[in-house]
C-alpha atoms as a PDB file:
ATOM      1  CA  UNK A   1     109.236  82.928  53.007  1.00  0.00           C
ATOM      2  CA  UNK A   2     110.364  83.698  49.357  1.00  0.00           C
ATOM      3  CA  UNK A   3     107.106  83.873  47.715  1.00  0.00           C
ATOM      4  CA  UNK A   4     106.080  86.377  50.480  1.00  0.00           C
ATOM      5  CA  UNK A   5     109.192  88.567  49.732  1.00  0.00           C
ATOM      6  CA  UNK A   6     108.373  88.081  46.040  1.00  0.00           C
ATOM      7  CA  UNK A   7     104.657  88.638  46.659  1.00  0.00           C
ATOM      8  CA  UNK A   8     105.261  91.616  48.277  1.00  0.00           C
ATOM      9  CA  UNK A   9     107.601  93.195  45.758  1.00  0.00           C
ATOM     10  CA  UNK A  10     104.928  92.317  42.301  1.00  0.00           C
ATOM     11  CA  UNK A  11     101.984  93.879  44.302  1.00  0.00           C
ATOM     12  CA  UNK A  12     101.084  97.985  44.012  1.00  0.00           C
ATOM     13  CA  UNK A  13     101.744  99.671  47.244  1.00  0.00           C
ATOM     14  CA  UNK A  14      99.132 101.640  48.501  1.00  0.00           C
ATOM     15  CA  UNK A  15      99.629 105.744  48.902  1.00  0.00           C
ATOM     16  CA  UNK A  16     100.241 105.560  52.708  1.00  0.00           C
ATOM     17  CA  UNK A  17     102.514 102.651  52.371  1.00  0.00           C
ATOM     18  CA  UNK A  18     104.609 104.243  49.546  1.00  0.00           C
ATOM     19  CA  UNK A  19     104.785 107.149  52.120  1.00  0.00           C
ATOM     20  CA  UNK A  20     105.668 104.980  55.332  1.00  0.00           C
ATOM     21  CA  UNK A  21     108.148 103.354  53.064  1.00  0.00           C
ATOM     22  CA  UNK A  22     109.797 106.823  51.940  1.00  0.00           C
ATOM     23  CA  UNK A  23     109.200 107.917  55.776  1.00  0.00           C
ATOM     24  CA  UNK A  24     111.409 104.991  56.712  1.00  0.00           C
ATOM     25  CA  UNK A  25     114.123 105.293  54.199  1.00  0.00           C
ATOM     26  CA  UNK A  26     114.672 108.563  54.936  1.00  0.00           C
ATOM     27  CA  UNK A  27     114.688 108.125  58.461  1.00  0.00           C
ATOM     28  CA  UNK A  28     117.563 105.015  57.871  1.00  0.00           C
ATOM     29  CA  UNK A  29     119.519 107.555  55.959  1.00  0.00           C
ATOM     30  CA  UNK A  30     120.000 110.132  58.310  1.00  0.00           C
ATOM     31  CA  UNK A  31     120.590 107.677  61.411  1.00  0.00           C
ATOM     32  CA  UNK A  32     123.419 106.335  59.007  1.00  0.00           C
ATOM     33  CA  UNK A  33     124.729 109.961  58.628  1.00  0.00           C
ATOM     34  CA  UNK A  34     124.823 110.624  62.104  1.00  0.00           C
ATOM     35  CA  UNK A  35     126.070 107.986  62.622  1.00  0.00           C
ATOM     36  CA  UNK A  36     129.204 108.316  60.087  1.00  0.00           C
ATOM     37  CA  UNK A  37     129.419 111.789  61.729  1.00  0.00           C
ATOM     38  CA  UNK A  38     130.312 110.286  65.081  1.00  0.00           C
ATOM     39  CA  UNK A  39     132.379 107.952  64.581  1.00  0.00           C
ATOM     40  CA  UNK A  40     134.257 110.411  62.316  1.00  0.00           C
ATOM     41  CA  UNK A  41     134.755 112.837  64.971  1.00  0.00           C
ATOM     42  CA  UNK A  42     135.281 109.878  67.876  1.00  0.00           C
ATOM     43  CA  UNK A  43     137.954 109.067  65.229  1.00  0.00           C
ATOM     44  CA  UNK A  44     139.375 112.726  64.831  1.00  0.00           C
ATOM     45  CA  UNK A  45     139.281 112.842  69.212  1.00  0.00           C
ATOM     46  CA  UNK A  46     141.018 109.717  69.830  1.00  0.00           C
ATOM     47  CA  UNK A  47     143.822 111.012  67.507  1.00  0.00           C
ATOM     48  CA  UNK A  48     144.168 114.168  69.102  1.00  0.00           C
ATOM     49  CA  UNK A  49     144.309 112.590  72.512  1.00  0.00           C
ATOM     50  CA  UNK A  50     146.611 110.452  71.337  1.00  0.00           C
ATOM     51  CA  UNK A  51     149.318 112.799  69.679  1.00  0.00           C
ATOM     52  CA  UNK A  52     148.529 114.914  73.022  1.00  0.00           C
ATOM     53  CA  UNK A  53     149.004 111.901  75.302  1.00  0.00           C
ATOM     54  CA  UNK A  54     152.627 111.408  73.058  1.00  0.00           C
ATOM     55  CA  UNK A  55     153.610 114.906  73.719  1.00  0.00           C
ATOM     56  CA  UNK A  56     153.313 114.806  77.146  1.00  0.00           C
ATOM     57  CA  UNK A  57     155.068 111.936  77.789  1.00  0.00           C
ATOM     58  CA  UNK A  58     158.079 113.558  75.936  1.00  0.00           C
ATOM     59  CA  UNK A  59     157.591 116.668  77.894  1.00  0.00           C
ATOM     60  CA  UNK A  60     157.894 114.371  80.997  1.00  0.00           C
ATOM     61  CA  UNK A  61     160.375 112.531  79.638  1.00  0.00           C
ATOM     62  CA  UNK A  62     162.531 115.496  78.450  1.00  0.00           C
ATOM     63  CA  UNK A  63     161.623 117.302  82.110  1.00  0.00           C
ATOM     64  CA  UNK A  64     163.117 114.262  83.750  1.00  0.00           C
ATOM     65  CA  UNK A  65     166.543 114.049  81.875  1.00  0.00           C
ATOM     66  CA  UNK A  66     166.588 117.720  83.219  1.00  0.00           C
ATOM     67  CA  UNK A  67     165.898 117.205  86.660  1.00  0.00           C
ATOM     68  CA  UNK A  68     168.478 113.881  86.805  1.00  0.00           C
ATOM     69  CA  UNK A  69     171.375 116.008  85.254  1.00  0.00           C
ATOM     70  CA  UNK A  70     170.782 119.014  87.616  1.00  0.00           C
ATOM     71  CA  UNK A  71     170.124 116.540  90.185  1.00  0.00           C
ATOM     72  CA  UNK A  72     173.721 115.076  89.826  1.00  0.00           C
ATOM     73  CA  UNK A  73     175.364 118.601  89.479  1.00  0.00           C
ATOM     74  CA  UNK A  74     173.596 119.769  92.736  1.00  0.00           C
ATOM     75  CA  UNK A  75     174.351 116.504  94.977  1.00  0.00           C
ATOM     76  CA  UNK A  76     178.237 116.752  93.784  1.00  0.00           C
ATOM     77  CA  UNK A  77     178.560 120.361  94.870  1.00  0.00           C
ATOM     78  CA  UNK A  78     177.568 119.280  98.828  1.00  0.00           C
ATOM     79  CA  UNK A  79     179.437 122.231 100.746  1.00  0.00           C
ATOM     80  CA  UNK A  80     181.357 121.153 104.122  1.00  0.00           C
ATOM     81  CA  UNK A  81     183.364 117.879 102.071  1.00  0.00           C
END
């Protein structure tokens, strides 16, 4: 299986393989771009739903310390005891 690989790589490539070849490479290079690209942004989005996820569980976290001391004043202030 090494010969052929070396075989292949002493020997002149013809014109339409030189071009399937360059076809090819070029091809592999922009499905590895797009490829970069996406996972980039699926990066960038999964940290923005992240920090978004964070905030609102402080909003509902802040909105419930709210509600519980309002809550308390409310039920103490029962009219008719």
């Amino acid at each position: 299986m090494k010969l052929r690989a070396a075989d292949e790589q002493q020997r002149t490539l013809s014109k339409s393989e030189k071009t399937a070849r360059a076809t090819n490479d070029a091809a592999w290079e922009i499905i590895e771009q797009e490829r970069a690209r996406t996972d980039a942004k699926s990066e960038r989005l999964r940290q923005a739903r992240l920090a978004s996820e964070a905030l609102e569980a402080d909003k509902a976290k802040t909105a419930t310390k709210a509600k519980r001391k309002s809550g308390k004043s409310a039920s103490s202030e029962t009219p008719g005891r």
